[in-house]
N, C-alpha and C. Protein backbone atom coordinates (compact mmCIF):
# COMPACT_ATOMS: atom_id res chain seq x y z
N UNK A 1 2.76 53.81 21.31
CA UNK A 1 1.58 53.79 22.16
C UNK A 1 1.71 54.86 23.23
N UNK A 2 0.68 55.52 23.39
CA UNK A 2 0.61 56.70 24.78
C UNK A 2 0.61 55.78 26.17
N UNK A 3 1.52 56.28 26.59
CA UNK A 3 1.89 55.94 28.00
C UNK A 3 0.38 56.41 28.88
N UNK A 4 0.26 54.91 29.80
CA UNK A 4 -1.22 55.32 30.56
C UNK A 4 -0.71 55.68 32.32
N UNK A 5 -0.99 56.75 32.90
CA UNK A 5 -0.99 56.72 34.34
C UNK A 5 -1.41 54.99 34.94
N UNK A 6 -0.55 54.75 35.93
CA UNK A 6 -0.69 53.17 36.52
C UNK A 6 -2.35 52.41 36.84
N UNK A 7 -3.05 53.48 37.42
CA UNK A 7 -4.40 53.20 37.54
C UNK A 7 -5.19 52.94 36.24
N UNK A 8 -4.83 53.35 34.76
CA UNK A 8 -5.38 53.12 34.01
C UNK A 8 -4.80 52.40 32.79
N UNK A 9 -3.58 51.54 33.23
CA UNK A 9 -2.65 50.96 32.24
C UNK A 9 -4.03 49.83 31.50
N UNK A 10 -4.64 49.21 32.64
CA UNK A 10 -6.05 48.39 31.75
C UNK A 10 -6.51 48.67 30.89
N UNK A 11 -6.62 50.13 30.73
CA UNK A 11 -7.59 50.70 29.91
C UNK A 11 -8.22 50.01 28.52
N UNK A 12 -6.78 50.19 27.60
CA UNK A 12 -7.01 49.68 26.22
C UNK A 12 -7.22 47.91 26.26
N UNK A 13 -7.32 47.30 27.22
CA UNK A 13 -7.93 45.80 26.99
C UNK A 13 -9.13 45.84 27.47
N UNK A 14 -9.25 46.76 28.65
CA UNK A 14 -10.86 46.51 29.03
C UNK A 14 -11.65 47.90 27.36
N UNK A 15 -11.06 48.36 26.88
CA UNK A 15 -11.81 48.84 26.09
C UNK A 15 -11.69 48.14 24.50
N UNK A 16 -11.46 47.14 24.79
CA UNK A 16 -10.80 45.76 23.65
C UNK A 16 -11.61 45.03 24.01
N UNK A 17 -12.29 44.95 24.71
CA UNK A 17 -13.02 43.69 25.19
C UNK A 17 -14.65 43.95 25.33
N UNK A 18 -14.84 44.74 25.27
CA UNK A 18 -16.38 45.29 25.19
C UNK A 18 -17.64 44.46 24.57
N UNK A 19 -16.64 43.78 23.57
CA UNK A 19 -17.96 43.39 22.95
C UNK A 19 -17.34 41.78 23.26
N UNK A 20 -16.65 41.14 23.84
CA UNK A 20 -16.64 39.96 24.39
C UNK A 20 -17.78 39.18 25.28
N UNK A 21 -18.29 38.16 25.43
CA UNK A 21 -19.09 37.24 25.88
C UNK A 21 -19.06 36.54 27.41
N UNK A 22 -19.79 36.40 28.31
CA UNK A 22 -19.17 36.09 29.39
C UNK A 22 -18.76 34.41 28.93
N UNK A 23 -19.75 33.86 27.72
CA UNK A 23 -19.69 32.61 28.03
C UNK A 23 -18.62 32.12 26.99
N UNK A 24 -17.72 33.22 26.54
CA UNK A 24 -16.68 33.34 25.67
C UNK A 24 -17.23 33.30 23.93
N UNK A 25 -16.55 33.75 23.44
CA UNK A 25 -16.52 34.08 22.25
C UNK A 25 -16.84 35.88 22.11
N UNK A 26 -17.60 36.42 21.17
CA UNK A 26 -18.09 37.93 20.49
C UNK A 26 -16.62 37.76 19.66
N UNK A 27 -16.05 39.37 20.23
CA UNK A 27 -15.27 39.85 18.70
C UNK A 27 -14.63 40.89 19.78
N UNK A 28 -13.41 40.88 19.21
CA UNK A 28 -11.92 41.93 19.86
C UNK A 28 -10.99 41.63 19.15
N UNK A 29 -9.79 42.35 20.07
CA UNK A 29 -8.48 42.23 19.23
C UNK A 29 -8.03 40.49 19.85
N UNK A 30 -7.45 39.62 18.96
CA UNK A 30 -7.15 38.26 19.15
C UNK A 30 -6.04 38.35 20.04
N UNK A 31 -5.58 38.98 20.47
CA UNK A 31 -4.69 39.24 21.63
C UNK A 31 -4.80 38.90 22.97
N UNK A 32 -6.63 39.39 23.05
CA UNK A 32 -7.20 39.39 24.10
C UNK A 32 -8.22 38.05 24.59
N UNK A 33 -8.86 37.93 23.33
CA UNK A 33 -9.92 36.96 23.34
C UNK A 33 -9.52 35.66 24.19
N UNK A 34 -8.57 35.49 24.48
CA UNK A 34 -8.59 33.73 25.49
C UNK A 34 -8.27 34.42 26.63
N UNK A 35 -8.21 35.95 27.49
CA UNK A 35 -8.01 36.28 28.34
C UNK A 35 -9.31 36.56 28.80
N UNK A 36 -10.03 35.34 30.55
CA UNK A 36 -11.02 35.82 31.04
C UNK A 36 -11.34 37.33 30.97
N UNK A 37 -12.60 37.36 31.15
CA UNK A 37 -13.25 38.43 31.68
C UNK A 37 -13.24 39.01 32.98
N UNK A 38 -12.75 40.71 32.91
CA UNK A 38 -12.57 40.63 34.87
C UNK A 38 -13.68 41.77 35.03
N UNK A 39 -14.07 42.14 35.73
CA UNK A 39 -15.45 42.62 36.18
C UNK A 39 -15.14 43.37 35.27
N UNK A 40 -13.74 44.77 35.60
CA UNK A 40 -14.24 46.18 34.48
C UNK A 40 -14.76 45.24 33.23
N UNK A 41 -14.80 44.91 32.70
CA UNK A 41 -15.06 44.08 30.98
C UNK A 41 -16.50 43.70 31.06
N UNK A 42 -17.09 43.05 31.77
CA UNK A 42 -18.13 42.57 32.06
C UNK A 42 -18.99 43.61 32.59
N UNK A 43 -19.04 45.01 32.94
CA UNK A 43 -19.51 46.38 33.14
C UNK A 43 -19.44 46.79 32.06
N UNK A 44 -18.45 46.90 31.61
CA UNK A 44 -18.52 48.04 30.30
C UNK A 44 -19.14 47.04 29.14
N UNK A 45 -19.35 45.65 29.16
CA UNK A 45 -20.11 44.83 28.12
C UNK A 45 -21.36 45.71 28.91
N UNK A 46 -21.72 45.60 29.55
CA UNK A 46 -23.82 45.83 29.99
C UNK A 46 -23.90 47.06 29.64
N UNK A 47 -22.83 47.75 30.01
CA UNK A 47 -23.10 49.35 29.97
C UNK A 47 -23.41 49.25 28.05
N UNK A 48 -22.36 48.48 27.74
CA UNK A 48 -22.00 49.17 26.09
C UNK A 48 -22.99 48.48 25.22
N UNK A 49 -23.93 48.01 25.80
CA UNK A 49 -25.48 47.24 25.50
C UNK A 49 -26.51 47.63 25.39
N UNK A 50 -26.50 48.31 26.94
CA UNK A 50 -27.77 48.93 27.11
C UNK A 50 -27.64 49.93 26.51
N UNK A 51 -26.94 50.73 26.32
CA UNK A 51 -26.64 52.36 25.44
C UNK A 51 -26.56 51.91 23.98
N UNK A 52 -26.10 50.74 23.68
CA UNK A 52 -26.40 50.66 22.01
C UNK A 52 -28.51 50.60 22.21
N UNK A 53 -28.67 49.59 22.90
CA UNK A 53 -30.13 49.22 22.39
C UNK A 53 -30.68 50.57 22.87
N UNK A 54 -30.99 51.79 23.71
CA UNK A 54 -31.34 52.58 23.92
C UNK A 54 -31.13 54.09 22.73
N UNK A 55 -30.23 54.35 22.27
CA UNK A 55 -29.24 55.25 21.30
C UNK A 55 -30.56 55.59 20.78
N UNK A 56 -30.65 56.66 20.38
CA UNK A 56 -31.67 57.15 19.30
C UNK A 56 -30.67 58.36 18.32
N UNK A 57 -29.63 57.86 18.30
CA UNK A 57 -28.94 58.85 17.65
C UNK A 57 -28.09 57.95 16.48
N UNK A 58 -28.60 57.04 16.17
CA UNK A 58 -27.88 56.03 15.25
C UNK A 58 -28.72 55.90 14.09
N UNK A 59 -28.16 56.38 13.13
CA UNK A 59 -28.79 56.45 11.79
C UNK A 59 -29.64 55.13 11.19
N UNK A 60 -29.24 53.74 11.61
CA UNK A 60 -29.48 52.59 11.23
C UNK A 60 -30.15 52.08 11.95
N UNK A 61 -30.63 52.41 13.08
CA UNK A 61 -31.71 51.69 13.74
C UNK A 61 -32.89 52.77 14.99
N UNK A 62 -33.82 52.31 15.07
CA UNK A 62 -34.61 53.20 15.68
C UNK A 62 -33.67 52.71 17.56
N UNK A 63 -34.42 53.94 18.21
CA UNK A 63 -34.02 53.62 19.65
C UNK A 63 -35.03 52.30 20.60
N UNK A 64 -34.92 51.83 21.44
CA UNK A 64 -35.83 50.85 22.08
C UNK A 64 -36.27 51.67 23.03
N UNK A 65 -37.15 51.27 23.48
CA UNK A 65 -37.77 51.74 24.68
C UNK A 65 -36.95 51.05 26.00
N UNK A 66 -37.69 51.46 27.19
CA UNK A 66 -36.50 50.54 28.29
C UNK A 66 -37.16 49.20 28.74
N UNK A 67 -38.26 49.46 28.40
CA UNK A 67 -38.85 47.75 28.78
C UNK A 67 -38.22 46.76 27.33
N UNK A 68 -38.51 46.87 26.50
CA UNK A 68 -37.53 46.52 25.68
C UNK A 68 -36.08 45.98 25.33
N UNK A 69 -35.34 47.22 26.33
CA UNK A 69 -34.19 46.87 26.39
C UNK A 69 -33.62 46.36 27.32
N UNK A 70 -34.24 46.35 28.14
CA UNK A 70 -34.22 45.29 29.40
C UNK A 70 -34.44 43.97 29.20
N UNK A 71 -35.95 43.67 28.14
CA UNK A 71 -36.10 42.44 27.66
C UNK A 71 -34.87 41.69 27.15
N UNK A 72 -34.20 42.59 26.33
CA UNK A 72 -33.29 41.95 25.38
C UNK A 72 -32.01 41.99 26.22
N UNK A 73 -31.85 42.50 27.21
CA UNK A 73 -30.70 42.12 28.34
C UNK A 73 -31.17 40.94 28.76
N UNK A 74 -32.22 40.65 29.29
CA UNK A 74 -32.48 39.51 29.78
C UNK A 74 -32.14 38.39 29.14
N UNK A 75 -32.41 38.49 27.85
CA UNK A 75 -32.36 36.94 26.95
C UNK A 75 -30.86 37.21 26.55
N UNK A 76 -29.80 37.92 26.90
CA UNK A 76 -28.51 38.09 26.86
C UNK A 76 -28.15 37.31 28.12
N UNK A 77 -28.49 37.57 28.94
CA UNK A 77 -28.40 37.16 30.26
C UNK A 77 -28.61 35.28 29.69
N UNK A 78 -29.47 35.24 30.06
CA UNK A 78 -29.81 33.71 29.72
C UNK A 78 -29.14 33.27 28.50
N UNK A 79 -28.77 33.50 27.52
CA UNK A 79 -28.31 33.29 26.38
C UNK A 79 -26.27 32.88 26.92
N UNK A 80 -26.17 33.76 27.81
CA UNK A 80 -24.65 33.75 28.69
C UNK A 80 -23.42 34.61 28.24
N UNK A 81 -24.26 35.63 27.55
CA UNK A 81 -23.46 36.85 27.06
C UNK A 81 -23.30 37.99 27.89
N UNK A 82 -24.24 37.71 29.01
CA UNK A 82 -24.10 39.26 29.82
C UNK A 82 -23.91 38.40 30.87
N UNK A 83 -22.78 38.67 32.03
CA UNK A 83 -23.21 38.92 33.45
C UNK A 83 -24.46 38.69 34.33
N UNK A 84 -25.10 37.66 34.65
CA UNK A 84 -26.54 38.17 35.34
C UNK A 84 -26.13 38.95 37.12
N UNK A 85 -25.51 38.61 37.18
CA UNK A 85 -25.18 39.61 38.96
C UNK A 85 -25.23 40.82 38.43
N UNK A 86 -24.20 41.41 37.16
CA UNK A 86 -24.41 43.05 37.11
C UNK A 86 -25.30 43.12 36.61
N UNK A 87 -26.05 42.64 35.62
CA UNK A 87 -27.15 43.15 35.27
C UNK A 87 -28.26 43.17 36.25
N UNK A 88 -28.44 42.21 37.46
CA UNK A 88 -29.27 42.51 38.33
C UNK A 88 -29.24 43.25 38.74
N UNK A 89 -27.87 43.92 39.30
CA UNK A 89 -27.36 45.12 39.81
C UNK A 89 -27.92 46.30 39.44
N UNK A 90 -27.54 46.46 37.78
CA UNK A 90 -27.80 47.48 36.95
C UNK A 90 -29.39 47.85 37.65
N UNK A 91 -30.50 46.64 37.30
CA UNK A 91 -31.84 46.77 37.79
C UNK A 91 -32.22 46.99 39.06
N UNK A 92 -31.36 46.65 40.45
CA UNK A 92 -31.51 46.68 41.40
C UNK A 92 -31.96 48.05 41.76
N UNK A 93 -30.52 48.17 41.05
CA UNK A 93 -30.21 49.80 42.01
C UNK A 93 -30.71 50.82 41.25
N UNK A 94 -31.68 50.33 40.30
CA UNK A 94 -32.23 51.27 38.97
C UNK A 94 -31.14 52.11 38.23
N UNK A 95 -30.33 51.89 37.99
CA UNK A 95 -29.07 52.43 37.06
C UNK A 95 -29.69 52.83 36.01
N UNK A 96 -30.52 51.70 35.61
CA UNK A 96 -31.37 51.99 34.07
C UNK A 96 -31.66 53.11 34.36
N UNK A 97 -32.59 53.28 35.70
CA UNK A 97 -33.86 54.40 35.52
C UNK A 97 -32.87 56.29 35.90
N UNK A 98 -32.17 55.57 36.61
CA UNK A 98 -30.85 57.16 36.24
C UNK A 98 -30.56 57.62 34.62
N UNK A 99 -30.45 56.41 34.19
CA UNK A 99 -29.37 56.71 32.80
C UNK A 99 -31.04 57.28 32.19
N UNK A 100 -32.16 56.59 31.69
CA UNK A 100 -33.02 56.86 31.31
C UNK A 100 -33.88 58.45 31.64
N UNK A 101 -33.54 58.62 32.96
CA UNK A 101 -33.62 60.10 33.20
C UNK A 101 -33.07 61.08 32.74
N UNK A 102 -31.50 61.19 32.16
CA UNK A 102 -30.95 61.82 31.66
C UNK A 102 -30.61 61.71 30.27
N UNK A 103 -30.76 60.59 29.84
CA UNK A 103 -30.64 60.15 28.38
C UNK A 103 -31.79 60.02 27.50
N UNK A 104 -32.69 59.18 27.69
CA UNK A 104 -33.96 59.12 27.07
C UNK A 104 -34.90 59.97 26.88
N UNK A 105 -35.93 59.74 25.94
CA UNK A 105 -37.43 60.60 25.35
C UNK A 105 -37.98 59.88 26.38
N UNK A 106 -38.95 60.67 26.09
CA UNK A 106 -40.10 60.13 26.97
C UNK A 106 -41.31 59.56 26.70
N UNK A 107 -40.72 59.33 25.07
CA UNK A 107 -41.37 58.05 24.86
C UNK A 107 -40.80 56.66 25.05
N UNK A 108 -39.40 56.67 25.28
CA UNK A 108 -38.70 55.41 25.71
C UNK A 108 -39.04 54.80 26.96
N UNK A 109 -39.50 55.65 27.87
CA UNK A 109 -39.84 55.72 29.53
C UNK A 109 -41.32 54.89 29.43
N UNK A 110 -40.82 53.66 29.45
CA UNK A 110 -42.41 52.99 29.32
C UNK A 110 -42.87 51.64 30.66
N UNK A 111 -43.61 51.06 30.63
CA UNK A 111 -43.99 50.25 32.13
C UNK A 111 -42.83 49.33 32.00
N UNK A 112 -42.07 48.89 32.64
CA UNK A 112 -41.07 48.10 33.37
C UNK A 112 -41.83 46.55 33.17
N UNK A 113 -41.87 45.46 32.26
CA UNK A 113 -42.34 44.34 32.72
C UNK A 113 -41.41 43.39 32.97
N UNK A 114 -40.49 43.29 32.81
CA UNK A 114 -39.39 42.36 32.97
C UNK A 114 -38.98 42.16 34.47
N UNK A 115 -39.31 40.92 34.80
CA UNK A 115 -38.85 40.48 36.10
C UNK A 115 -37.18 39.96 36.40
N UNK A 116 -36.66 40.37 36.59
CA UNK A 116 -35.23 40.11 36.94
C UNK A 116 -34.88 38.92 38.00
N UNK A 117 -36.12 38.88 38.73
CA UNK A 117 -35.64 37.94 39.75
C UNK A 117 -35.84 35.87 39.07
N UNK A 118 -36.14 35.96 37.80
CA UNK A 118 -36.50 34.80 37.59
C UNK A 118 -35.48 34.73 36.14
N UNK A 119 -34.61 35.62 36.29
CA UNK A 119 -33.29 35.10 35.37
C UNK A 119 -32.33 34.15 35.46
């Protein structure tokens, strides 16, 4: 195994854990899976969400728009797979609408209906 500088010895579990659940279960290495979730994990789950449902560069599925993919954060959210504090976050502070500025068409850039505050 490559030796990690001390600040980033986490690395390979929080990047093991990505697709883990807040309300436990998804899929990782079984190493990890009965080890809570610590914030980095629970960031890089929303992050590694919203950039799948957004992607327009994936042969197998079309890209979403961001009202869309917000929708389907939401019912992640409620469902107890995502975080709802970061994902409010994410919406708060418009993170979406950064990433969507630099990442997205502009046909993805569509009206915002998803209310966050009633998650």
């Amino acid at each position: 195994a490559l030796p990690f500088p001390k600040k980033l010895k986490r690395l390979p579990v929080v990047a093991a854990s990505h697709h883990k659940k807040v309300k436990g279960g998804g899929y990782g290495a079984l190493e990890i899976m009965d080890l809570p979730m610590t914030l980095e994990d629970k960031i890089l789950a929303v992050s590694d969400v919203f950039e799948a449902l957004t992607a327009n560069d994936r042969p197998y599925k079309k890209a979403n728009s961001l009202n869309t993919s917000l929708r389907i954060l939401s019912f992640m959210v409620k469902d107890g797979d995502l975080d709802k504090d970061l994902v409010k976050f994410f919406v708060d502070k418009e993170l979406h609408l950064e990433y969507a500025d630099k990442h997205l068409s502009e046909e993805q850039k569509d009206e915002i209906t998803v209310d966050f505050n009633n998650i």
